[in-house]
PDB file of N, CA and C in Angstrom:
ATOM      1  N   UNK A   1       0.842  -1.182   0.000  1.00  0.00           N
ATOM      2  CA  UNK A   1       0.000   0.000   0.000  1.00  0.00           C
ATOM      3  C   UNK A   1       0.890   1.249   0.000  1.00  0.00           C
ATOM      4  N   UNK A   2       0.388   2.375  -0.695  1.00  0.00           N
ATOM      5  CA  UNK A   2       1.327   3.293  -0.660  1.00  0.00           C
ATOM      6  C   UNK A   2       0.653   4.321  -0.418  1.00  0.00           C
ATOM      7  N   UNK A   3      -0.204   4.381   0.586  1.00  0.00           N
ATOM      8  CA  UNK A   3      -0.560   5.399   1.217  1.00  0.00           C
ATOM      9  C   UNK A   3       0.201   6.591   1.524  1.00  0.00           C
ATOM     10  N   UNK A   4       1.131   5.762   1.988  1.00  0.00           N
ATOM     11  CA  UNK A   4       2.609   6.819   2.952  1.00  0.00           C
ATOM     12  C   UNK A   4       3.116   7.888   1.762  1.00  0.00           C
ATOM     13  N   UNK A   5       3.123   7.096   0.686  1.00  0.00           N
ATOM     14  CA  UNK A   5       3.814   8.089  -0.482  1.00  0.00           C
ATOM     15  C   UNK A   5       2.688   9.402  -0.848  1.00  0.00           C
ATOM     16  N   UNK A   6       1.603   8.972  -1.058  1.00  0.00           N
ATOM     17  CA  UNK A   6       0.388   9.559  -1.583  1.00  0.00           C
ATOM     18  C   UNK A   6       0.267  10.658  -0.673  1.00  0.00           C
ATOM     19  N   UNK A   7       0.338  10.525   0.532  1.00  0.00           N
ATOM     20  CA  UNK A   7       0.583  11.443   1.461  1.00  0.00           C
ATOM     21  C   UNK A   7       1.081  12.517   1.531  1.00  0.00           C
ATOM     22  N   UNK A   8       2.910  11.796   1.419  1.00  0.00           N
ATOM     23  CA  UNK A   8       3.608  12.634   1.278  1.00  0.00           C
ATOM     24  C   UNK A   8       4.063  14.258   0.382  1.00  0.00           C
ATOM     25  N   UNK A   9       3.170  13.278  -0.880  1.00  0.00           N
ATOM     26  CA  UNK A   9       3.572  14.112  -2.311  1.00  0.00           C
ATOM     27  C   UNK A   9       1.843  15.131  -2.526  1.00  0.00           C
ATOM     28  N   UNK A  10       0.976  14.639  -1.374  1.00  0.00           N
ATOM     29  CA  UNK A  10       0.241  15.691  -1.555  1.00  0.00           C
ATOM     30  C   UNK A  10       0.407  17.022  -0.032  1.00  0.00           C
ATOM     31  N   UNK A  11       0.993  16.478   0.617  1.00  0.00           N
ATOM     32  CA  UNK A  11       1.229  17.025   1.573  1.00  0.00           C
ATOM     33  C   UNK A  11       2.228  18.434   1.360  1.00  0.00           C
ATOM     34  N   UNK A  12       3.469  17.643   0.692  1.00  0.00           N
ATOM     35  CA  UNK A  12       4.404  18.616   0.602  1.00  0.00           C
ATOM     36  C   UNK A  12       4.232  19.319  -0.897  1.00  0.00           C
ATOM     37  N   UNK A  13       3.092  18.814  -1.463  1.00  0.00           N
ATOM     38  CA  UNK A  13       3.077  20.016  -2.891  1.00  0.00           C
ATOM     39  C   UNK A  13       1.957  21.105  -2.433  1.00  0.00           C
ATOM     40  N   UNK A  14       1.148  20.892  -1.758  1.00  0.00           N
ATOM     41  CA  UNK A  14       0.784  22.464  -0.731  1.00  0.00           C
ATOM     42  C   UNK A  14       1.457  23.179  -0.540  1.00  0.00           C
ATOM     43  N   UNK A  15       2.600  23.089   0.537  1.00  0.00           N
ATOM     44  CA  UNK A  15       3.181  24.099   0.866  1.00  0.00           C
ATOM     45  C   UNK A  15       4.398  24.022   0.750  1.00  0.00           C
ATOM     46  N   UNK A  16       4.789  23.981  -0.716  1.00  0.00           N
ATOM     47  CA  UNK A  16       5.713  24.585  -1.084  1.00  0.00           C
ATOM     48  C   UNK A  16       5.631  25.243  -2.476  1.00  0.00           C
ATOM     49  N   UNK A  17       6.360  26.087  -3.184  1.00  0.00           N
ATOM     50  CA  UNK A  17       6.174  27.146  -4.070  1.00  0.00           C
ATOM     51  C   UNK A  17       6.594  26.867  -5.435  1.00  0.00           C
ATOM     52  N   UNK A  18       7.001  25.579  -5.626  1.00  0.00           N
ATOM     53  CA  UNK A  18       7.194  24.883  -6.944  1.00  0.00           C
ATOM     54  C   UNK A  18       7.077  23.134  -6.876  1.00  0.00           C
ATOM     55  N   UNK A  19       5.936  23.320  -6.456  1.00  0.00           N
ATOM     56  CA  UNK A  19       5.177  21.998  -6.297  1.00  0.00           C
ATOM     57  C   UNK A  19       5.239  20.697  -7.437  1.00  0.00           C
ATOM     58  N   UNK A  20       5.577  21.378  -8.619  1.00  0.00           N
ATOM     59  CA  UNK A  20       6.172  20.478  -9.686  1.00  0.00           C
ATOM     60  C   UNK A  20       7.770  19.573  -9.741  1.00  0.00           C
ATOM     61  N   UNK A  21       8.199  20.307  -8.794  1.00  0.00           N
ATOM     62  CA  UNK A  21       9.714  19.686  -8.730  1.00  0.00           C
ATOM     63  C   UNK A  21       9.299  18.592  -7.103  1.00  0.00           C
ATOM     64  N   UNK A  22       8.751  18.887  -6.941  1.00  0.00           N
ATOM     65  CA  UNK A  22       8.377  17.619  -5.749  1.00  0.00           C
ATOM     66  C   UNK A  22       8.743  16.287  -6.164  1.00  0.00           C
ATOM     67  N   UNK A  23       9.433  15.616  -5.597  1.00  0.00           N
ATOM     68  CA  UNK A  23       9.804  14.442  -6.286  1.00  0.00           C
ATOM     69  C   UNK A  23      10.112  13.101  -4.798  1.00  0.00           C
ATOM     70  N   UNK A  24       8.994  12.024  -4.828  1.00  0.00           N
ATOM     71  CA  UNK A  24       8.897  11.327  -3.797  1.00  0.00           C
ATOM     72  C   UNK A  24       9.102  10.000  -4.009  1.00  0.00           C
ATOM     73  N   UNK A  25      10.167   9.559  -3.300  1.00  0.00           N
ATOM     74  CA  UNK A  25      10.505   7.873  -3.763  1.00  0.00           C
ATOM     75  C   UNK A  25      10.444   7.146  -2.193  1.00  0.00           C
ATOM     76  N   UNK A  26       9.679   5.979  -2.882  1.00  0.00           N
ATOM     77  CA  UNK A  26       9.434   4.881  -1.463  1.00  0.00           C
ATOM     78  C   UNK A  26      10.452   3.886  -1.921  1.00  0.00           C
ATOM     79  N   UNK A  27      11.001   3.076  -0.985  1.00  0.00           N
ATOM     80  CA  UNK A  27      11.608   2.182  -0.759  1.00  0.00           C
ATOM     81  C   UNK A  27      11.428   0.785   0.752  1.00  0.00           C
ATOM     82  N   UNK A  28      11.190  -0.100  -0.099  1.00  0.00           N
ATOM     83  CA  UNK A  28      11.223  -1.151   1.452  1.00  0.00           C
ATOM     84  C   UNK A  28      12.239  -1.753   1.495  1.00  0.00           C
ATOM     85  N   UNK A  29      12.668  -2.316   2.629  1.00  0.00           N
ATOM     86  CA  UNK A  29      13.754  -3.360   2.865  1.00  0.00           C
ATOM     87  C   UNK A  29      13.043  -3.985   4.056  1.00  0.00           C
ATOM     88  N   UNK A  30      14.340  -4.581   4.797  1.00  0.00           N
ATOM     89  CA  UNK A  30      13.603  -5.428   6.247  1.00  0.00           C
ATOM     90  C   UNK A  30      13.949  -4.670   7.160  1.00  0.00           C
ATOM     91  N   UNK A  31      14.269  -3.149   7.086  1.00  0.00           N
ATOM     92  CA  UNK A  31      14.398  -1.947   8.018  1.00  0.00           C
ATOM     93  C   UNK A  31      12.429  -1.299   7.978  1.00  0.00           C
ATOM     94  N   UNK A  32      11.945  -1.696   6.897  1.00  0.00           N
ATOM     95  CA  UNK A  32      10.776  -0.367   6.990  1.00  0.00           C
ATOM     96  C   UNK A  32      10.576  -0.291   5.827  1.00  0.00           C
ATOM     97  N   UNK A  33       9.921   0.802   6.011  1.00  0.00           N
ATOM     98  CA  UNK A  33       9.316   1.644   4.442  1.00  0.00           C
ATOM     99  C   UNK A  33      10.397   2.662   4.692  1.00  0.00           C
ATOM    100  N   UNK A  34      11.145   3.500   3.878  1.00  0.00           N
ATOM    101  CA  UNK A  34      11.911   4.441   3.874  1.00  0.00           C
ATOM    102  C   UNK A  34      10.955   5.775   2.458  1.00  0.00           C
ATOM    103  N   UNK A  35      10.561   6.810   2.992  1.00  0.00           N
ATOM    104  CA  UNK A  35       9.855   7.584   2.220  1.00  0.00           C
ATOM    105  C   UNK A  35      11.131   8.636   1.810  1.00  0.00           C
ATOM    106  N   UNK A  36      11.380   8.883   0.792  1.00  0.00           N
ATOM    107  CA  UNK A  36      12.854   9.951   0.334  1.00  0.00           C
ATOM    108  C   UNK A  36      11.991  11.247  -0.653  1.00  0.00           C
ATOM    109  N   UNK A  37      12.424  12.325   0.026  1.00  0.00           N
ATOM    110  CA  UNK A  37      12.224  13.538  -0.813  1.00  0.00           C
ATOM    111  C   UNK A  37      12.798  14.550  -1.155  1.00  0.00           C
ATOM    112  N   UNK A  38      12.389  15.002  -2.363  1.00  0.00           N
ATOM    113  CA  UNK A  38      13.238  16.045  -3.079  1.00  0.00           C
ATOM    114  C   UNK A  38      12.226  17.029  -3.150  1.00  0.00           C
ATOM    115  N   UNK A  39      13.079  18.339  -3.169  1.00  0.00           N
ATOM    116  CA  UNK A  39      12.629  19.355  -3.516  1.00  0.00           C
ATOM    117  C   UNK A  39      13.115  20.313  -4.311  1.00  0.00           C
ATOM    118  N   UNK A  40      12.567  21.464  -4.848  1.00  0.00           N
ATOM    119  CA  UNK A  40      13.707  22.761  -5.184  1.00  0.00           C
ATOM    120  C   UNK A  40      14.327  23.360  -4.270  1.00  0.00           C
ATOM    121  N   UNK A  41      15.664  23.557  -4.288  1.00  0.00           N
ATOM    122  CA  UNK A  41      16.702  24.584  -3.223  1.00  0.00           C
ATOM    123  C   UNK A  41      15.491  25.615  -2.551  1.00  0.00           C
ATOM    124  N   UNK A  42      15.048  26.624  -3.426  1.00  0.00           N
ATOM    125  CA  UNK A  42      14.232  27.455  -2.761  1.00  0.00           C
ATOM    126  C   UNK A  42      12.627  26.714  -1.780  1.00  0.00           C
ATOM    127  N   UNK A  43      12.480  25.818  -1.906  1.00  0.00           N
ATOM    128  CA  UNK A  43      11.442  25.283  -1.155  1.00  0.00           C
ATOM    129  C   UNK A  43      11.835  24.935   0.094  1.00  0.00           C
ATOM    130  N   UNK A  44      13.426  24.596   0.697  1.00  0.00           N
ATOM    131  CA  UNK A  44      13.686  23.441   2.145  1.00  0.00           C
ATOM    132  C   UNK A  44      12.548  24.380   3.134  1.00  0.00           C
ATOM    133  N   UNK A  45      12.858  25.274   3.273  1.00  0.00           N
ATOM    134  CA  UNK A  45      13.101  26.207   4.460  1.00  0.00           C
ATOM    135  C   UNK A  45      11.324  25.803   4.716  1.00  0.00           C
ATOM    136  N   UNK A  46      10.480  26.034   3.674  1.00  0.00           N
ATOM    137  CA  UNK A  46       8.674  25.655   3.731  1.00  0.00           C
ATOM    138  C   UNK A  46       8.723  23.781   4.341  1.00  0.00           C
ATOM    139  N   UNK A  47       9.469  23.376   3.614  1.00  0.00           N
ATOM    140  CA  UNK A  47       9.531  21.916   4.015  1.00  0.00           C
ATOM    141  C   UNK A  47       9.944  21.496   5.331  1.00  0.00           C
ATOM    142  N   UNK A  48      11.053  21.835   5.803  1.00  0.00           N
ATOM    143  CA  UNK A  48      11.653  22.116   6.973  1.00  0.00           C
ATOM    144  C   UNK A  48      11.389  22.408   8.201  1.00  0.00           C
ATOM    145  N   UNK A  49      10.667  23.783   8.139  1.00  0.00           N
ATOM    146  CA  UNK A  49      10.284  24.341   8.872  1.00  0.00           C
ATOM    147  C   UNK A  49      10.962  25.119  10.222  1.00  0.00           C
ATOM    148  N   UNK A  50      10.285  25.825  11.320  1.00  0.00           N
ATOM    149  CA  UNK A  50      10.907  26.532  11.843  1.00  0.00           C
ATOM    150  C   UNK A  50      11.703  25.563  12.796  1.00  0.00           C
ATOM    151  N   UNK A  51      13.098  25.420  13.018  1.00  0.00           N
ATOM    152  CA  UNK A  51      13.633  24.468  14.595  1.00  0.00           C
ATOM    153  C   UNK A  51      12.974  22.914  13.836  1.00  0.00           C
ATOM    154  N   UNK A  52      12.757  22.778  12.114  1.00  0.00           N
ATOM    155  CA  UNK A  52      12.456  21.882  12.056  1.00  0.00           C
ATOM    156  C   UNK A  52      11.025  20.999  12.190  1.00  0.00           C
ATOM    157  N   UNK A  53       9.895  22.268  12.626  1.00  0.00           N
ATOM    158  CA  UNK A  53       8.832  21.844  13.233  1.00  0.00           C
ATOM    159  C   UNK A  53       8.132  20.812  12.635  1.00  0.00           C
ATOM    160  N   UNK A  54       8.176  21.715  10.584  1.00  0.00           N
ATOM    161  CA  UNK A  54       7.609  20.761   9.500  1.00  0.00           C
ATOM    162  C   UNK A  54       7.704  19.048   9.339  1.00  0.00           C
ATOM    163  N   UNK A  55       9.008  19.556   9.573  1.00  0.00           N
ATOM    164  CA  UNK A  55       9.416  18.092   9.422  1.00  0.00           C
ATOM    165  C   UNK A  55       8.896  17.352  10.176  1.00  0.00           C
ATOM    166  N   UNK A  56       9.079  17.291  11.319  1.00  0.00           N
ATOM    167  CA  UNK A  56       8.540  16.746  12.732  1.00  0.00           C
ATOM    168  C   UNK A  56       7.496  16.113  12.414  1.00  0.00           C
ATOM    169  N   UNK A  57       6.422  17.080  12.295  1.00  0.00           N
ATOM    170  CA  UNK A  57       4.860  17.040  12.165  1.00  0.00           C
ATOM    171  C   UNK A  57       4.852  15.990  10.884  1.00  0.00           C
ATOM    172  N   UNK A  58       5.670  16.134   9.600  1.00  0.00           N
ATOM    173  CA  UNK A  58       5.399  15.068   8.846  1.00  0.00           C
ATOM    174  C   UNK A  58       5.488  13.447   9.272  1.00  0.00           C
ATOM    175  N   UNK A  59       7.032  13.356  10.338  1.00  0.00           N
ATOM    176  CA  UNK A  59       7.385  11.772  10.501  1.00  0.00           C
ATOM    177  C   UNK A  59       6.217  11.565  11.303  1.00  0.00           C
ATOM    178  N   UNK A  60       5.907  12.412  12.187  1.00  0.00           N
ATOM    179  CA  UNK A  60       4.500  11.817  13.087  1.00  0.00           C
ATOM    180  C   UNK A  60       3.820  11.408  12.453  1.00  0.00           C
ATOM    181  N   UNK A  61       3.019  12.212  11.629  1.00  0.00           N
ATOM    182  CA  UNK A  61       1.653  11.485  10.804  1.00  0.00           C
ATOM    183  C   UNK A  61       2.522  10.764   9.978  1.00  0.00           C
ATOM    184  N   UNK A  62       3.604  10.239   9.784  1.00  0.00           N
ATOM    185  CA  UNK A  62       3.980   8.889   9.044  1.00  0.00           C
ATOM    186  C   UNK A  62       4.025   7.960   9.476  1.00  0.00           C
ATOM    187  N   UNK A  63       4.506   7.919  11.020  1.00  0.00           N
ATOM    188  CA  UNK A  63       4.046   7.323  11.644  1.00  0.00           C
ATOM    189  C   UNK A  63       2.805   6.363  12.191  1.00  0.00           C
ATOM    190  N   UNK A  64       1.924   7.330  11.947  1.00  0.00           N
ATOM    191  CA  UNK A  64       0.398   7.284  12.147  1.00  0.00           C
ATOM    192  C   UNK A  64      -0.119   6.223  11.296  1.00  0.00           C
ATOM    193  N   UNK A  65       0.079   6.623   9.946  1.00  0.00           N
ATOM    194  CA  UNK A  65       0.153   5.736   8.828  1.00  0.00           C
ATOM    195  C   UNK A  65       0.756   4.594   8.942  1.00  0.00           C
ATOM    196  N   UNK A  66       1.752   4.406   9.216  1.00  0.00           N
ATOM    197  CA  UNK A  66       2.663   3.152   9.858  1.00  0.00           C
ATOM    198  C   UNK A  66       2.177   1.812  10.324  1.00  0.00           C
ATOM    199  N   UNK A  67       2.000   2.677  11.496  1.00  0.00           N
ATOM    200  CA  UNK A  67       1.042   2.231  12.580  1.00  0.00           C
ATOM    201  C   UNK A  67      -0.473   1.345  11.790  1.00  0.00           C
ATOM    202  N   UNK A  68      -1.122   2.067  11.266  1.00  0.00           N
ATOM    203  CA  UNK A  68      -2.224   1.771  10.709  1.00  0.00           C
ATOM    204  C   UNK A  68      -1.618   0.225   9.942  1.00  0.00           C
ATOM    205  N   UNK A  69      -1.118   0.516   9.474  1.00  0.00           N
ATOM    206  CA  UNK A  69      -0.330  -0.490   8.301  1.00  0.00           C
ATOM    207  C   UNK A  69       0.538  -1.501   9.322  1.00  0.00           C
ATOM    208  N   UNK A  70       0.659  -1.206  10.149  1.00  0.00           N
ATOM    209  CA  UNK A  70       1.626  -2.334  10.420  1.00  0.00           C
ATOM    210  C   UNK A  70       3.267  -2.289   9.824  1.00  0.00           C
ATOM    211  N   UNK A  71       3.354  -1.253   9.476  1.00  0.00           N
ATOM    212  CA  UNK A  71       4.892  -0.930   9.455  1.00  0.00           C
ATOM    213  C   UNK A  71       5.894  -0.007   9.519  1.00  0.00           C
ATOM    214  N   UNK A  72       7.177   0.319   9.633  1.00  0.00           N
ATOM    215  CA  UNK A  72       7.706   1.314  10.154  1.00  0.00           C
ATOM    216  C   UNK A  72       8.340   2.483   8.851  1.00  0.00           C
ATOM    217  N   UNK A  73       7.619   3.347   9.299  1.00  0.00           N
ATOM    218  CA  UNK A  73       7.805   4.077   7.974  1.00  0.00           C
ATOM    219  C   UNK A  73       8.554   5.163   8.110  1.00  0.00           C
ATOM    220  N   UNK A  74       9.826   5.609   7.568  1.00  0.00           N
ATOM    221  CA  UNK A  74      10.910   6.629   8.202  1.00  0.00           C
ATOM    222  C   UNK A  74      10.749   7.887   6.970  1.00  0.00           C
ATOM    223  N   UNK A  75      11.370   8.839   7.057  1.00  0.00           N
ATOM    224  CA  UNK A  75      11.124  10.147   6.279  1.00  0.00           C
ATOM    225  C   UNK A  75      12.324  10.432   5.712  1.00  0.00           C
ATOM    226  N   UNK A  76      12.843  11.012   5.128  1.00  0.00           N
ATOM    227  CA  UNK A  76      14.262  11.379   4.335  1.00  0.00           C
ATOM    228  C   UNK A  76      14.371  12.403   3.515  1.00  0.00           C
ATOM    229  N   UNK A  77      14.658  13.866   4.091  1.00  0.00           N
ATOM    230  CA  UNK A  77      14.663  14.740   2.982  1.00  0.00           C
ATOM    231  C   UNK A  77      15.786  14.833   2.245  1.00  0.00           C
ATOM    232  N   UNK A  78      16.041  15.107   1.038  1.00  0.00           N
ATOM    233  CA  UNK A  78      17.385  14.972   0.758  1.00  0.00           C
ATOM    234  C   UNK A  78      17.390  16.350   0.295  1.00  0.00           C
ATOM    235  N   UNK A  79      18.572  16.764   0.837  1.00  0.00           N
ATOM    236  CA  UNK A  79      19.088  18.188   0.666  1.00  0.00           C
ATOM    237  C   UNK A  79      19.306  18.040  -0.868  1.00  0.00           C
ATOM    238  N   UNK A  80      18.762  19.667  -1.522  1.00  0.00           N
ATOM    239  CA  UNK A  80      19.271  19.555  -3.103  1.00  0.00           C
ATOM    240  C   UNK A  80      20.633  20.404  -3.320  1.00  0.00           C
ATOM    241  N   UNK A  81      21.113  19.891  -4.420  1.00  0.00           N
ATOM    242  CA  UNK A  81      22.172  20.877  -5.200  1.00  0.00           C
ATOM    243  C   UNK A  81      21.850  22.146  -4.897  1.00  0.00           C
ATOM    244  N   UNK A  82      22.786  23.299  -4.788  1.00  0.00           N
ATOM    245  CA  UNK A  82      22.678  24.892  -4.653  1.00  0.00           C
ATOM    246  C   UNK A  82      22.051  25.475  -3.468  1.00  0.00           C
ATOM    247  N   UNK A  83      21.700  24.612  -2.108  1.00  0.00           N
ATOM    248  CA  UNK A  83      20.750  24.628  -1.213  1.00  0.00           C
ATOM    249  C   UNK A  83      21.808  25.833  -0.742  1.00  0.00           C
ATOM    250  N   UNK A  84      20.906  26.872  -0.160  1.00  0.00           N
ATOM    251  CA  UNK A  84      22.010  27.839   0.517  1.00  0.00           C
ATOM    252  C   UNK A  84      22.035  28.060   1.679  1.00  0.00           C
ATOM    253  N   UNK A  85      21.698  26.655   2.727  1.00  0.00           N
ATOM    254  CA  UNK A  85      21.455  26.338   4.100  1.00  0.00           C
ATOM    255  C   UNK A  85      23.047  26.514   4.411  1.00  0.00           C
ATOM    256  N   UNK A  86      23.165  27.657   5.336  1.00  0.00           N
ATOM    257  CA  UNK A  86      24.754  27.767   6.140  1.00  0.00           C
ATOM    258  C   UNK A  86      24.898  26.717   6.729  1.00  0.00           C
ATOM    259  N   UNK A  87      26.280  26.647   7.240  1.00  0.00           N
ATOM    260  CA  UNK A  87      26.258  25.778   8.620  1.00  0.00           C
ATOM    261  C   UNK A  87      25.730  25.616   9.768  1.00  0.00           C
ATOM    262  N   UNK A  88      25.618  24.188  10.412  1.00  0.00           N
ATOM    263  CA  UNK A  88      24.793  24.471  11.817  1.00  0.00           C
ATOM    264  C   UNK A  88      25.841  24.943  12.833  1.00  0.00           C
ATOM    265  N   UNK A  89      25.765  25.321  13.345  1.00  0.00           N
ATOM    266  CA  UNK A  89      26.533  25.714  15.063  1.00  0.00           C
ATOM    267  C   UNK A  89      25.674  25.164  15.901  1.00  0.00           C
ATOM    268  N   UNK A  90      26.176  24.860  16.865  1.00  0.00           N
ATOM    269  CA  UNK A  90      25.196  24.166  18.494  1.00  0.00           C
ATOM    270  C   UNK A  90      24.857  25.539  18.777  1.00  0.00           C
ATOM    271  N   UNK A  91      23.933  25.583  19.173  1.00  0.00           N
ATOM    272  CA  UNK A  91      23.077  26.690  19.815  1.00  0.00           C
ATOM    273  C   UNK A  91      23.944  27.597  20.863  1.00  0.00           C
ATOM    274  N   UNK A  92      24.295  26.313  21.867  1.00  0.00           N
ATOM    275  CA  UNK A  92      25.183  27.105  23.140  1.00  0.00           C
ATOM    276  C   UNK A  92      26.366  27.538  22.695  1.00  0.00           C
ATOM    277  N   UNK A  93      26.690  27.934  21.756  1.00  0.00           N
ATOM    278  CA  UNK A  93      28.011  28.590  21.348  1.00  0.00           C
ATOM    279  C   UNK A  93      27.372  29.799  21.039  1.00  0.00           C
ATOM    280  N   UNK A  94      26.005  29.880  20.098  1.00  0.00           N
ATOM    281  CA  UNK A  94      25.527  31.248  19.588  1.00  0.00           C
ATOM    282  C   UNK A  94      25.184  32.261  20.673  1.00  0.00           C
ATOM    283  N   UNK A  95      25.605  33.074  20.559  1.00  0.00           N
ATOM    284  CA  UNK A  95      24.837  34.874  21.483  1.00  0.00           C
ATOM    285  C   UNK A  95      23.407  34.950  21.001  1.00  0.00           C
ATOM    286  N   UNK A  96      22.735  35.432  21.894  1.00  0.00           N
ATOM    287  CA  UNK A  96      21.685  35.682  21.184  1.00  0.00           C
ATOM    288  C   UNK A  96      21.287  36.984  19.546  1.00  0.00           C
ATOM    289  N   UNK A  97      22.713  37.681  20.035  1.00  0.00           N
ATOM    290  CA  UNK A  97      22.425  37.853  18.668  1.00  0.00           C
ATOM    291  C   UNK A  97      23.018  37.687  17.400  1.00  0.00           C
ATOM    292  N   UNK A  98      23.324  35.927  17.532  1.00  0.00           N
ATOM    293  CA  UNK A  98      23.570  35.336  16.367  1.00  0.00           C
ATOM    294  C   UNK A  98      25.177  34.729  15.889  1.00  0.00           C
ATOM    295  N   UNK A  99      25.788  35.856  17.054  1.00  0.00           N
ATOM    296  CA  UNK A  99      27.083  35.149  16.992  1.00  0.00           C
ATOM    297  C   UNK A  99      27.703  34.720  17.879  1.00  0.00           C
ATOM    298  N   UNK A 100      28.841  33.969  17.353  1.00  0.00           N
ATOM    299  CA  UNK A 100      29.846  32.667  18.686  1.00  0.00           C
ATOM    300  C   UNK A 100      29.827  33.426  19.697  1.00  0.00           C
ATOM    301  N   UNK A 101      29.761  33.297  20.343  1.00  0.00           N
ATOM    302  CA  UNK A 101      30.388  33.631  22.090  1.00  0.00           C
ATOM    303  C   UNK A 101      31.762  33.196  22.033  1.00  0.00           C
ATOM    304  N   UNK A 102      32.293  33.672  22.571  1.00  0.00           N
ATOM    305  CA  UNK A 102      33.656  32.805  23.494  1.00  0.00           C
ATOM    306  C   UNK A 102      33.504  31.200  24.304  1.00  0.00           C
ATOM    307  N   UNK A 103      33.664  30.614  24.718  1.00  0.00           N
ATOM    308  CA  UNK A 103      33.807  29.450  25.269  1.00  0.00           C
ATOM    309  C   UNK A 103      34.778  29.471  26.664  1.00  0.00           C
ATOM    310  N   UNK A 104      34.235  29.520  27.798  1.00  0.00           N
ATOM    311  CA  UNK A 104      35.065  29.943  28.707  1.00  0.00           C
ATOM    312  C   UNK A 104      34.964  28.835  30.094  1.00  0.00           C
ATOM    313  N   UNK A 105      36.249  28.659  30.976  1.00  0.00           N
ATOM    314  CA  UNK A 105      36.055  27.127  31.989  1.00  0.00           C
ATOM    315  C   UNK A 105      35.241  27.595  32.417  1.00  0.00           C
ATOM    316  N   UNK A 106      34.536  26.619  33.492  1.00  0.00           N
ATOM    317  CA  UNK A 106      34.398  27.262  35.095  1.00  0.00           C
ATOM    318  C   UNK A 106      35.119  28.286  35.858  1.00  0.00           C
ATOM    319  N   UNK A 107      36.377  27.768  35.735  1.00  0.00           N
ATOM    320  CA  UNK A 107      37.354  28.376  36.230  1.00  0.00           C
ATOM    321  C   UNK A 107      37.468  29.625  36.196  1.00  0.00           C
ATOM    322  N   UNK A 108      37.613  30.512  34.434  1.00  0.00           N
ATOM    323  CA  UNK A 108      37.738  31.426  34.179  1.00  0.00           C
ATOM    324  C   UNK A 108      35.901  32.637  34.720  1.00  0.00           C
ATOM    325  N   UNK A 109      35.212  32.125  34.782  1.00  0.00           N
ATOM    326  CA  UNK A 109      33.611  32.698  35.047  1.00  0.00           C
ATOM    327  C   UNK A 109      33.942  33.047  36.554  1.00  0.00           C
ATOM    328  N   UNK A 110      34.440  31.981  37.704  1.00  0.00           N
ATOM    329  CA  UNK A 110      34.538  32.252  38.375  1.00  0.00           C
ATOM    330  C   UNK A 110      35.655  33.420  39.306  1.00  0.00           C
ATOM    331  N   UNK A 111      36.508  33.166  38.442  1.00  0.00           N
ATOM    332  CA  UNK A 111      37.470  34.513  38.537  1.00  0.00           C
ATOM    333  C   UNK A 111      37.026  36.082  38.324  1.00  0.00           C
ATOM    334  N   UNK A 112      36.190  35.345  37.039  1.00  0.00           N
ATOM    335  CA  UNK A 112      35.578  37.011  35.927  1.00  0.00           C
ATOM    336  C   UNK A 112      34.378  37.687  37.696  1.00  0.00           C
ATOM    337  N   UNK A 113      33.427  36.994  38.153  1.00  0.00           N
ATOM    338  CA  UNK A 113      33.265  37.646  39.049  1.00  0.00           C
ATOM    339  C   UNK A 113      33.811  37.645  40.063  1.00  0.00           C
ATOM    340  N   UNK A 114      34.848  37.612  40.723  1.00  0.00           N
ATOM    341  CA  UNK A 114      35.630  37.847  41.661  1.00  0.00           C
ATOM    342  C   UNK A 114      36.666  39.111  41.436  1.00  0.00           C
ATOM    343  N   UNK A 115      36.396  39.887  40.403  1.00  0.00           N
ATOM    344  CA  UNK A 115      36.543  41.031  39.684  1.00  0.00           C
ATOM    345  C   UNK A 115      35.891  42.230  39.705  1.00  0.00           C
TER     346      UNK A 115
END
């Protein structure tokens, strides 16, 4: 049954802005159903979502589907060519406004107020 796919490819040609380049491939093995998607560079960020939310919300209800079915169904976006997603940084390195901090011991914090 390929519900999971049907899903997918109507799901994510809503909301995103070149709904023609949507491109959704299922695959089984004895891991699962593996659902793989493509998009246009300019679409991740709609796909994605904010902290990732989109995404999220998709493996759940794939899940859901899964479930229904009796099998384990995983999600896979595949980043495209020209994507102009920067690098990640861990959060606790960023300032809040946007850039590295320093990285400092215990040691040194505790000195800084004893100052």
């Amino acid at each position: 049954m390929t519900n999971d796919k049907e899903f997918v490819e109507y799901i994510i040609s809503k909301i995103v802005d070149n709904p023609e380049d949507v491109q959704v491939e299922r695959k089984v093995d004895e891991m699962g159903v593996l659902i793989s998607l493509k998009v246009n560079a300019q679409d991740m960020g709609q796909v994605v979502g904010k902290n990732g939310s989109t995404a999220k919300s998709i493996r759940t209800l794939l899940r859901v589907i899964g479930a229904k079915n009796n099998a384990r169904v995983n999600f896979k976006i595949i980043e495209p060519e020209g994507s102009t997603r920067g690098e990640r940084r861990p959060e606790a390195a960023a300032s809040p406004e946007g850039e590295a901090s320093e990285v400092k011991s215990v040691d040194d914090v505790v000195n800084d107020l004893k100052l």
